[in-house]
PDB file of N, CA and C in Angstrom:
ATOM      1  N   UNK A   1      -1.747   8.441  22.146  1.00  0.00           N
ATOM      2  CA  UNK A   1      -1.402   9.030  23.429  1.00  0.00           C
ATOM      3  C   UNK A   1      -0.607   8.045  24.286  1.00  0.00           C
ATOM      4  N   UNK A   2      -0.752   6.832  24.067  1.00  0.00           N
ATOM      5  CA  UNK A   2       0.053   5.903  25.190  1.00  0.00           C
ATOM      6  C   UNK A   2       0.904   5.906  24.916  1.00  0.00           C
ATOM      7  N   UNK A   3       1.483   5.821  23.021  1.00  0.00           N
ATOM      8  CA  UNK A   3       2.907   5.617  22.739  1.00  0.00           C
ATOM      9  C   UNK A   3       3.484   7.101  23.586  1.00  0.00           C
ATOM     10  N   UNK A   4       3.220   8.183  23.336  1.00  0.00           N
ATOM     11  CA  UNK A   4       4.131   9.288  24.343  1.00  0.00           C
ATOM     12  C   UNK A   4       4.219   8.982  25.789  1.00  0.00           C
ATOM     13  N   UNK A   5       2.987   8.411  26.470  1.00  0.00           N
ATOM     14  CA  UNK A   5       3.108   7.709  27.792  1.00  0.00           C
ATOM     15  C   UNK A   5       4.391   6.523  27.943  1.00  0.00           C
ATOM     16  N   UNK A   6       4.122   5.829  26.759  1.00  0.00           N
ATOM     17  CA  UNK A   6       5.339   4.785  26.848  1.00  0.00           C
ATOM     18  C   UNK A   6       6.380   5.382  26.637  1.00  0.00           C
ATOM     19  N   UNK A   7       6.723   6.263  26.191  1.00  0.00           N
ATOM     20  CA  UNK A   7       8.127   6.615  25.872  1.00  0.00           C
ATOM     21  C   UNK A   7       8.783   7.633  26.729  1.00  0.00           C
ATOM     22  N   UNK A   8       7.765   8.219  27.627  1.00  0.00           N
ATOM     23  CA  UNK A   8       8.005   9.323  28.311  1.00  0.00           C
ATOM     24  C   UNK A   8       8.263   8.724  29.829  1.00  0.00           C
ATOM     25  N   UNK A   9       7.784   7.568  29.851  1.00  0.00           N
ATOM     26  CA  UNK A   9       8.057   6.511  31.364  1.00  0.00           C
ATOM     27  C   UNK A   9       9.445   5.614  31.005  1.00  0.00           C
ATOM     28  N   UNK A  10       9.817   5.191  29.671  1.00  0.00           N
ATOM     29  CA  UNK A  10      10.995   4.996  29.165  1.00  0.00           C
ATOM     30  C   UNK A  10      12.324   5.428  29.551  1.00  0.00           C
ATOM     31  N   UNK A  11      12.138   6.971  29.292  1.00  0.00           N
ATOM     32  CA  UNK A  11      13.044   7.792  29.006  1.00  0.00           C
ATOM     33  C   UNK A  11      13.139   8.484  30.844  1.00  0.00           C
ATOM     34  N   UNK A  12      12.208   8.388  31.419  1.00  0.00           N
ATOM     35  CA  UNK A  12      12.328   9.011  32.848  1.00  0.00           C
ATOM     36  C   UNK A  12      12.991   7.336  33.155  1.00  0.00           C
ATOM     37  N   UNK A  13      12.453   6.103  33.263  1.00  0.00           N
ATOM     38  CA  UNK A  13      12.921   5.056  34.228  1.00  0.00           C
ATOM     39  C   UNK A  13      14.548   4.566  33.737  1.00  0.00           C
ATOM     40  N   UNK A  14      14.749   4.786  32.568  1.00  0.00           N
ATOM     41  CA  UNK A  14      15.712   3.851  31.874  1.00  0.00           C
ATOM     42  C   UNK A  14      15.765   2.745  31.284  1.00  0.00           C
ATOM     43  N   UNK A  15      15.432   1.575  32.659  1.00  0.00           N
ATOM     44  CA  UNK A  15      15.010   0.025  31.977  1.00  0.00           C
ATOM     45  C   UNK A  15      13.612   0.140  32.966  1.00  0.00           C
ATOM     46  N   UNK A  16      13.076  -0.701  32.250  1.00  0.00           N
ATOM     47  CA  UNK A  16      11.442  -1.357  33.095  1.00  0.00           C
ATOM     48  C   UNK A  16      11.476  -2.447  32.789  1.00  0.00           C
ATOM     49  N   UNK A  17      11.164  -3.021  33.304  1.00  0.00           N
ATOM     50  CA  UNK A  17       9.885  -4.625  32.725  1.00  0.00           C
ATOM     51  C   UNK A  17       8.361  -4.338  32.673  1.00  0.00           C
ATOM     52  N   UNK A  18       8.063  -5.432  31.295  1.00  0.00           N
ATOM     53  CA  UNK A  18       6.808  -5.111  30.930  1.00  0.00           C
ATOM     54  C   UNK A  18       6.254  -5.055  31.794  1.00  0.00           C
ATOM     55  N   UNK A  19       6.228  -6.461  32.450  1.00  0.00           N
ATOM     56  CA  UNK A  19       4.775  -6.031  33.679  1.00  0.00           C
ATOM     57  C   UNK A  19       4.704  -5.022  34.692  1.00  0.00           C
ATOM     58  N   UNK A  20       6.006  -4.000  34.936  1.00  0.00           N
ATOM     59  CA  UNK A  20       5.842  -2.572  35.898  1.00  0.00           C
ATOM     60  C   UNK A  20       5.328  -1.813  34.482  1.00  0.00           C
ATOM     61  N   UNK A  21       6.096  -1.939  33.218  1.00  0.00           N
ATOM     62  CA  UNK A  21       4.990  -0.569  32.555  1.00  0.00           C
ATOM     63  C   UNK A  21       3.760  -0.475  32.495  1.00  0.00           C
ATOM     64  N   UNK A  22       3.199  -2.223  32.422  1.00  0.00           N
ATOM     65  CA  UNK A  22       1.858  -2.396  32.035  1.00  0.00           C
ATOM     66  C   UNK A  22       0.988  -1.940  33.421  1.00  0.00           C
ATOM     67  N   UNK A  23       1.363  -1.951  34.365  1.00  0.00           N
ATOM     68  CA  UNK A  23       0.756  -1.456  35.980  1.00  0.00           C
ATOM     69  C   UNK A  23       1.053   0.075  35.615  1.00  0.00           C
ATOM     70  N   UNK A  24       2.188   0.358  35.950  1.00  0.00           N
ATOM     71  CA  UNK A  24       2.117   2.142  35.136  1.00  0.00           C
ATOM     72  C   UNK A  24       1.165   2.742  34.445  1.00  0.00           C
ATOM     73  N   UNK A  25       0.656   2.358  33.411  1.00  0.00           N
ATOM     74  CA  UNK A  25       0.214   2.757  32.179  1.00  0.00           C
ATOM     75  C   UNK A  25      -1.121   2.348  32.318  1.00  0.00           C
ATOM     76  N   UNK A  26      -1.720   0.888  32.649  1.00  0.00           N
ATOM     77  CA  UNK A  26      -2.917   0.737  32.838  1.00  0.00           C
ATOM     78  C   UNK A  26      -3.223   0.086  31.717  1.00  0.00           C
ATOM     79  N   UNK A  27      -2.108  -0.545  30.780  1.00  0.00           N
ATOM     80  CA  UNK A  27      -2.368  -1.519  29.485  1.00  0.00           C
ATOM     81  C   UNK A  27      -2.087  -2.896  29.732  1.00  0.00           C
ATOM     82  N   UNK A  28      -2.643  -3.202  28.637  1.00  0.00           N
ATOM     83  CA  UNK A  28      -2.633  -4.514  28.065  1.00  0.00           C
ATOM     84  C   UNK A  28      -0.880  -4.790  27.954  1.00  0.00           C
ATOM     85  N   UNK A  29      -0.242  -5.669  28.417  1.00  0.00           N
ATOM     86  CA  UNK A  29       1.055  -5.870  27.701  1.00  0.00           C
ATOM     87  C   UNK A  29       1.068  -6.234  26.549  1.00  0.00           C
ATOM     88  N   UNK A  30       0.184  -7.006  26.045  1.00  0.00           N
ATOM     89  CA  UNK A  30       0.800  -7.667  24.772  1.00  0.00           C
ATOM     90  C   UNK A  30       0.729  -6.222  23.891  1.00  0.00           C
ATOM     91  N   UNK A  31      -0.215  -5.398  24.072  1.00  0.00           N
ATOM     92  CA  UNK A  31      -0.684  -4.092  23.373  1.00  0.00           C
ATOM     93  C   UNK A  31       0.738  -3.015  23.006  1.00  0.00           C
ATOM     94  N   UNK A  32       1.215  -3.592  24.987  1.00  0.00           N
ATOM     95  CA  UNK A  32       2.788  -2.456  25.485  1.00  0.00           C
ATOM     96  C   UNK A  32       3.649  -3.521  24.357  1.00  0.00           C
ATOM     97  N   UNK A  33       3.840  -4.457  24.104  1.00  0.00           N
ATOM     98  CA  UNK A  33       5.141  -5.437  23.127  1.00  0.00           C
ATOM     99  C   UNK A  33       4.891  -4.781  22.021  1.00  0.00           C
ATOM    100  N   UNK A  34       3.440  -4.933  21.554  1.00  0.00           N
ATOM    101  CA  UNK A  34       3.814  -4.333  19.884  1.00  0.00           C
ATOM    102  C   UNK A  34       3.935  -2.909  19.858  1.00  0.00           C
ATOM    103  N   UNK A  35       3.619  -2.042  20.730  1.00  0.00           N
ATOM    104  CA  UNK A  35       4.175  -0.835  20.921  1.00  0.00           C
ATOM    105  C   UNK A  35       5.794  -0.751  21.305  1.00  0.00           C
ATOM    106  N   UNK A  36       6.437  -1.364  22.132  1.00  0.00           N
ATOM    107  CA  UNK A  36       7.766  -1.443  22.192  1.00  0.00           C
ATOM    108  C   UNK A  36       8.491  -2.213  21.169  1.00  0.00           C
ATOM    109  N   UNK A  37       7.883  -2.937  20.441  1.00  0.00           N
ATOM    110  CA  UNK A  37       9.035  -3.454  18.978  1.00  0.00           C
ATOM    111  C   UNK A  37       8.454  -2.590  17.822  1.00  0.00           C
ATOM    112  N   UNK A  38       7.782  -1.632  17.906  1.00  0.00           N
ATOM    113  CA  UNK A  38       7.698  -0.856  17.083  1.00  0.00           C
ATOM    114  C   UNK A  38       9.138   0.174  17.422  1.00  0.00           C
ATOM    115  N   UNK A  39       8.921   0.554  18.643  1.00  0.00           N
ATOM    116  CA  UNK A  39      10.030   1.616  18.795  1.00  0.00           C
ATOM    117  C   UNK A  39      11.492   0.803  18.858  1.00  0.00           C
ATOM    118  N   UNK A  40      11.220  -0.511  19.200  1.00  0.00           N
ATOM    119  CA  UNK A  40      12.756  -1.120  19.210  1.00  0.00           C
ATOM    120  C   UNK A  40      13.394  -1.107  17.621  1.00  0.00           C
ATOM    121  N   UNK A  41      12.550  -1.117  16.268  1.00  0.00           N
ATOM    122  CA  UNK A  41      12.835  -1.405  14.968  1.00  0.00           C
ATOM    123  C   UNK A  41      13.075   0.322  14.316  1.00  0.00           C
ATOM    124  N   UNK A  42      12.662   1.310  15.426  1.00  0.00           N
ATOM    125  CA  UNK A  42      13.377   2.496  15.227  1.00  0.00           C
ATOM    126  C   UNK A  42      14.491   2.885  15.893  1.00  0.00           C
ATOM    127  N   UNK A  43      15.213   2.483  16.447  1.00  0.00           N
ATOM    128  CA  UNK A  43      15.972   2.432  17.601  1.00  0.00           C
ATOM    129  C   UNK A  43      16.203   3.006  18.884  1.00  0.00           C
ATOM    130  N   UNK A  44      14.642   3.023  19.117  1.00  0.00           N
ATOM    131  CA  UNK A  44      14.446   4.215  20.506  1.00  0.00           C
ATOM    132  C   UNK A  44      14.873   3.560  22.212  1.00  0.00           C
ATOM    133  N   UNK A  45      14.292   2.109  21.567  1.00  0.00           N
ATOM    134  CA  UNK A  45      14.407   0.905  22.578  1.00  0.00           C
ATOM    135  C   UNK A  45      15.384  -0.303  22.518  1.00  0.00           C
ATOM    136  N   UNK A  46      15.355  -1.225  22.768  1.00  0.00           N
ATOM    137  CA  UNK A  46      16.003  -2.449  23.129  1.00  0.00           C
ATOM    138  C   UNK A  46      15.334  -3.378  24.324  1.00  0.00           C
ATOM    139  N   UNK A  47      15.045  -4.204  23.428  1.00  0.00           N
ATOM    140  CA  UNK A  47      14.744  -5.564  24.504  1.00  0.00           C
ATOM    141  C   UNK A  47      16.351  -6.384  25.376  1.00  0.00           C
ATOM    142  N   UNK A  48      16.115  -6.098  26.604  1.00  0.00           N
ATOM    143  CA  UNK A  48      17.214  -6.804  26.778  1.00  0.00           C
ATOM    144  C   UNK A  48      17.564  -8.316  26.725  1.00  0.00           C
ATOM    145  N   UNK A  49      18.678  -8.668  27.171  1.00  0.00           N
ATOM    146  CA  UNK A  49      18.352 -10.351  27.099  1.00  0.00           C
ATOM    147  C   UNK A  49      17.721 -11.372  28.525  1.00  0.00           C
ATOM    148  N   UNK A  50      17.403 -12.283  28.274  1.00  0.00           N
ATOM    149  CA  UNK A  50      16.700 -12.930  29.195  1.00  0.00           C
ATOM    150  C   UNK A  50      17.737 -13.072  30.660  1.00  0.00           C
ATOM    151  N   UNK A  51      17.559 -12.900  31.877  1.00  0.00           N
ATOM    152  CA  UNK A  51      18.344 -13.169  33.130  1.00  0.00           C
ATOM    153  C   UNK A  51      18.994 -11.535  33.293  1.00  0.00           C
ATOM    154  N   UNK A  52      18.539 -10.780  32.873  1.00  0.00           N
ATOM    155  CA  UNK A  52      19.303  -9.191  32.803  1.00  0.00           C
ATOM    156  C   UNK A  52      18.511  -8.752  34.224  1.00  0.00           C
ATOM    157  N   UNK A  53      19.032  -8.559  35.283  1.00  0.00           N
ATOM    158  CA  UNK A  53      18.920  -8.130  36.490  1.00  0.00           C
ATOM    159  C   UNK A  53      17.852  -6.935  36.626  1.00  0.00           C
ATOM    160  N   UNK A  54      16.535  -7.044  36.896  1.00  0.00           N
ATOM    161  CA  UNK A  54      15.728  -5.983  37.438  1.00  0.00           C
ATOM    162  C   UNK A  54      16.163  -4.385  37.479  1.00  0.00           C
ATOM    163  N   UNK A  55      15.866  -3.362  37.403  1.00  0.00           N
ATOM    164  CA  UNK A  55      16.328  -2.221  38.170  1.00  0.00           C
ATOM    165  C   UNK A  55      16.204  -2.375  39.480  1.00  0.00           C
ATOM    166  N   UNK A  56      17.161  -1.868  40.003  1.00  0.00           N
ATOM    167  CA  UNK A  56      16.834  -1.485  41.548  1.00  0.00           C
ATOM    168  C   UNK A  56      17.077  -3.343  42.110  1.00  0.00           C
ATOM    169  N   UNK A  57      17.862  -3.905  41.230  1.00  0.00           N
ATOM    170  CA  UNK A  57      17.763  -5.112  42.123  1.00  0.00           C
ATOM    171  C   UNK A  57      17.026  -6.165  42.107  1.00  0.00           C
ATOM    172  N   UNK A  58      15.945  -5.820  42.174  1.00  0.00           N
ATOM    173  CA  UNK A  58      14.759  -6.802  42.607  1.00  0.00           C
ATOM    174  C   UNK A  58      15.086  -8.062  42.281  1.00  0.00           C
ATOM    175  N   UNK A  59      14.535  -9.337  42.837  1.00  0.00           N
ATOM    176  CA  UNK A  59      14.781 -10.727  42.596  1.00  0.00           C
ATOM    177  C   UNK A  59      13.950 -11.656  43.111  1.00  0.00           C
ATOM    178  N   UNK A  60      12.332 -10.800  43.352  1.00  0.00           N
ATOM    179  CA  UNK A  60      11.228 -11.505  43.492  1.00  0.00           C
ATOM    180  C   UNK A  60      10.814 -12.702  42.361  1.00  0.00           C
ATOM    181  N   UNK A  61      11.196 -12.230  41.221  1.00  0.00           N
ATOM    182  CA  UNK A  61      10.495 -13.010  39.805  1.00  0.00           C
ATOM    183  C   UNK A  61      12.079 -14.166  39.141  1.00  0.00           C
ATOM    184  N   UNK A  62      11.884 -14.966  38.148  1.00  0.00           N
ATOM    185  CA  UNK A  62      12.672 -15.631  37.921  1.00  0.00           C
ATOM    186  C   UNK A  62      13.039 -15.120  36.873  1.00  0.00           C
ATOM    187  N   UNK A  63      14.544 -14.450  37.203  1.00  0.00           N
ATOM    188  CA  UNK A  63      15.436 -13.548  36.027  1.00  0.00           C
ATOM    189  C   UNK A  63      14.761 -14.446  34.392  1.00  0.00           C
ATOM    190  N   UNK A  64      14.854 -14.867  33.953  1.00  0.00           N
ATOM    191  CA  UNK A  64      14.408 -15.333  32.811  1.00  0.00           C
ATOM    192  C   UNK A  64      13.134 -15.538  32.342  1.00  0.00           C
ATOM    193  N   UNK A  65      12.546 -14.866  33.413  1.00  0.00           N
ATOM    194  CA  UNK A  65      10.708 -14.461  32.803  1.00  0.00           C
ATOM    195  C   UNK A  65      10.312 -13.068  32.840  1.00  0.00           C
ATOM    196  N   UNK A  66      11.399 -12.769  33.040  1.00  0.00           N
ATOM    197  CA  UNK A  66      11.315 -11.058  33.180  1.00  0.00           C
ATOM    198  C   UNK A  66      11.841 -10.475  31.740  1.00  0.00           C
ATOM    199  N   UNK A  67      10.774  -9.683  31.454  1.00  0.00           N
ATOM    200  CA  UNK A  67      10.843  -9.217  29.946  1.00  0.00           C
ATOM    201  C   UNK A  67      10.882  -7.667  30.174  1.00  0.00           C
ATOM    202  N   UNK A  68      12.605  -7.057  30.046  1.00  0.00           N
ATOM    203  CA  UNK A  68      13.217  -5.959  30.351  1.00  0.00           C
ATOM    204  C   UNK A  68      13.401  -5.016  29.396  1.00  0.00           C
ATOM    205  N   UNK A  69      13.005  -3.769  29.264  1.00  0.00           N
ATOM    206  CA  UNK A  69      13.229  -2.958  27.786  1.00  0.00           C
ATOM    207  C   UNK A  69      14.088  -1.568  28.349  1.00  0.00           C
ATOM    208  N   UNK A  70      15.042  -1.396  27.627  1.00  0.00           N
ATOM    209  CA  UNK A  70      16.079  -0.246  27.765  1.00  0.00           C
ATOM    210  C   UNK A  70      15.674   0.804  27.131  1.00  0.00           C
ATOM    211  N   UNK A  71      15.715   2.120  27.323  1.00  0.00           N
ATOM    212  CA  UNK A  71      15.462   3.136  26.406  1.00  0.00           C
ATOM    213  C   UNK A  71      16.953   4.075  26.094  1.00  0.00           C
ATOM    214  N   UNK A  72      16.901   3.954  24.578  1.00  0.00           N
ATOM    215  CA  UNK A  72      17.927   3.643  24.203  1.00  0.00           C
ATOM    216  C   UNK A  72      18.287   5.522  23.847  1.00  0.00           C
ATOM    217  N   UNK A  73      16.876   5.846  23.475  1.00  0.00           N
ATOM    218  CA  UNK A  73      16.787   7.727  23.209  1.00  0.00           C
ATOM    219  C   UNK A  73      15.819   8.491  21.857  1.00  0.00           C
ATOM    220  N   UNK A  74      15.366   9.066  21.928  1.00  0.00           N
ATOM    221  CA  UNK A  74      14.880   9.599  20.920  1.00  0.00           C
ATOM    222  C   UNK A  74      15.275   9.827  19.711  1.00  0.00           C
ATOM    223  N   UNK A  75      16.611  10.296  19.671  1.00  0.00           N
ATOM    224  CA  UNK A  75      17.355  10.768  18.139  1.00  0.00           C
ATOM    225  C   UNK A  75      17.362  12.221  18.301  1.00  0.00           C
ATOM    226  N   UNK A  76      16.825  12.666  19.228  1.00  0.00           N
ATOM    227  CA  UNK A  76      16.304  14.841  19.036  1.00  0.00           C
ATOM    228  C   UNK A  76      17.683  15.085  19.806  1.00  0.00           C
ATOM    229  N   UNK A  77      18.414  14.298  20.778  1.00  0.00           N
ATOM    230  CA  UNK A  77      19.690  15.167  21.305  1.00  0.00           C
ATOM    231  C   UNK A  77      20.642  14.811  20.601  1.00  0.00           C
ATOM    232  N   UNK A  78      21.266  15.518  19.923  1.00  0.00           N
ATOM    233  CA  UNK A  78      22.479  15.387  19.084  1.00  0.00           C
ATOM    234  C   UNK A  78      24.242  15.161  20.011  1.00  0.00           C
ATOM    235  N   UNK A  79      24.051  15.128  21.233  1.00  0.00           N
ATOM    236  CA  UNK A  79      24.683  14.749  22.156  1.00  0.00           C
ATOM    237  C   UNK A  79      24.677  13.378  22.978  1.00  0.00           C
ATOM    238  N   UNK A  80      23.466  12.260  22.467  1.00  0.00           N
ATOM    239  CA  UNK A  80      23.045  11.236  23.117  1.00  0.00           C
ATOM    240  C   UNK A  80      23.770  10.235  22.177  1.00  0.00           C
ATOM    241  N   UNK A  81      24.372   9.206  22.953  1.00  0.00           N
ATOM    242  CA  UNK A  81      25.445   8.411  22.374  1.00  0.00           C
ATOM    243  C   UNK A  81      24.330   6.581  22.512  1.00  0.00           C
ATOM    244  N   UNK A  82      23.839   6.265  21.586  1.00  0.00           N
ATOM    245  CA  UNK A  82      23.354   4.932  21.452  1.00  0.00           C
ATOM    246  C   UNK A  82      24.291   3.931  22.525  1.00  0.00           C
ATOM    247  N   UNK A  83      23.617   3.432  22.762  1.00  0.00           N
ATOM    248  CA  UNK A  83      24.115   1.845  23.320  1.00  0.00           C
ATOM    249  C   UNK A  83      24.012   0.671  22.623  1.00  0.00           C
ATOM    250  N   UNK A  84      25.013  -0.328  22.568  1.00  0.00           N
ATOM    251  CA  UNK A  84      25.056  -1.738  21.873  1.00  0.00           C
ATOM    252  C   UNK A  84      24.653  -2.846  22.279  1.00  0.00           C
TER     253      UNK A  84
END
């Protein structure tokens, strides 16, 4: 049930960082990582790279401890164009 929670807060936010999904969701992060490199090795997700700017801005935390995941799409719309 969480993986549809995770993927369904994914796909509504765009990018998150772990620690807003893990407040979202009410998990464990390390629990939310191996759930998100599961879906990153299907290509639903993407980890971004380290210093990749918050959504919405933010610049409370130090860009390079912020661990950012993109949702990249399901595969079900035959109209949804992957990102690189």
């Amino acid at each position: 049930m969480i993986l549809s929670q995770l993927t369904a807060y994914l796909a509504e936010q765009k990018r998150a960082a772990l620690i807003d999904i893990s407040h979202h969701l009410g998990a464990d992060p390390e629990a939310l990582r191996m759930m998100l490199t599961l879906l990153e090795r299907k290509g639903r997700v993407r980890k971004l790279p380290g210093g990749t700017v918050c959504p919405g801005g933010c610049s409370r935390c130090e860009p390079m401890s912020v661990e950012l995941y993109e949702w990249l799409g399901d595969g079900t719309d035959p109209h949804h164009v992957q990102k690189v």
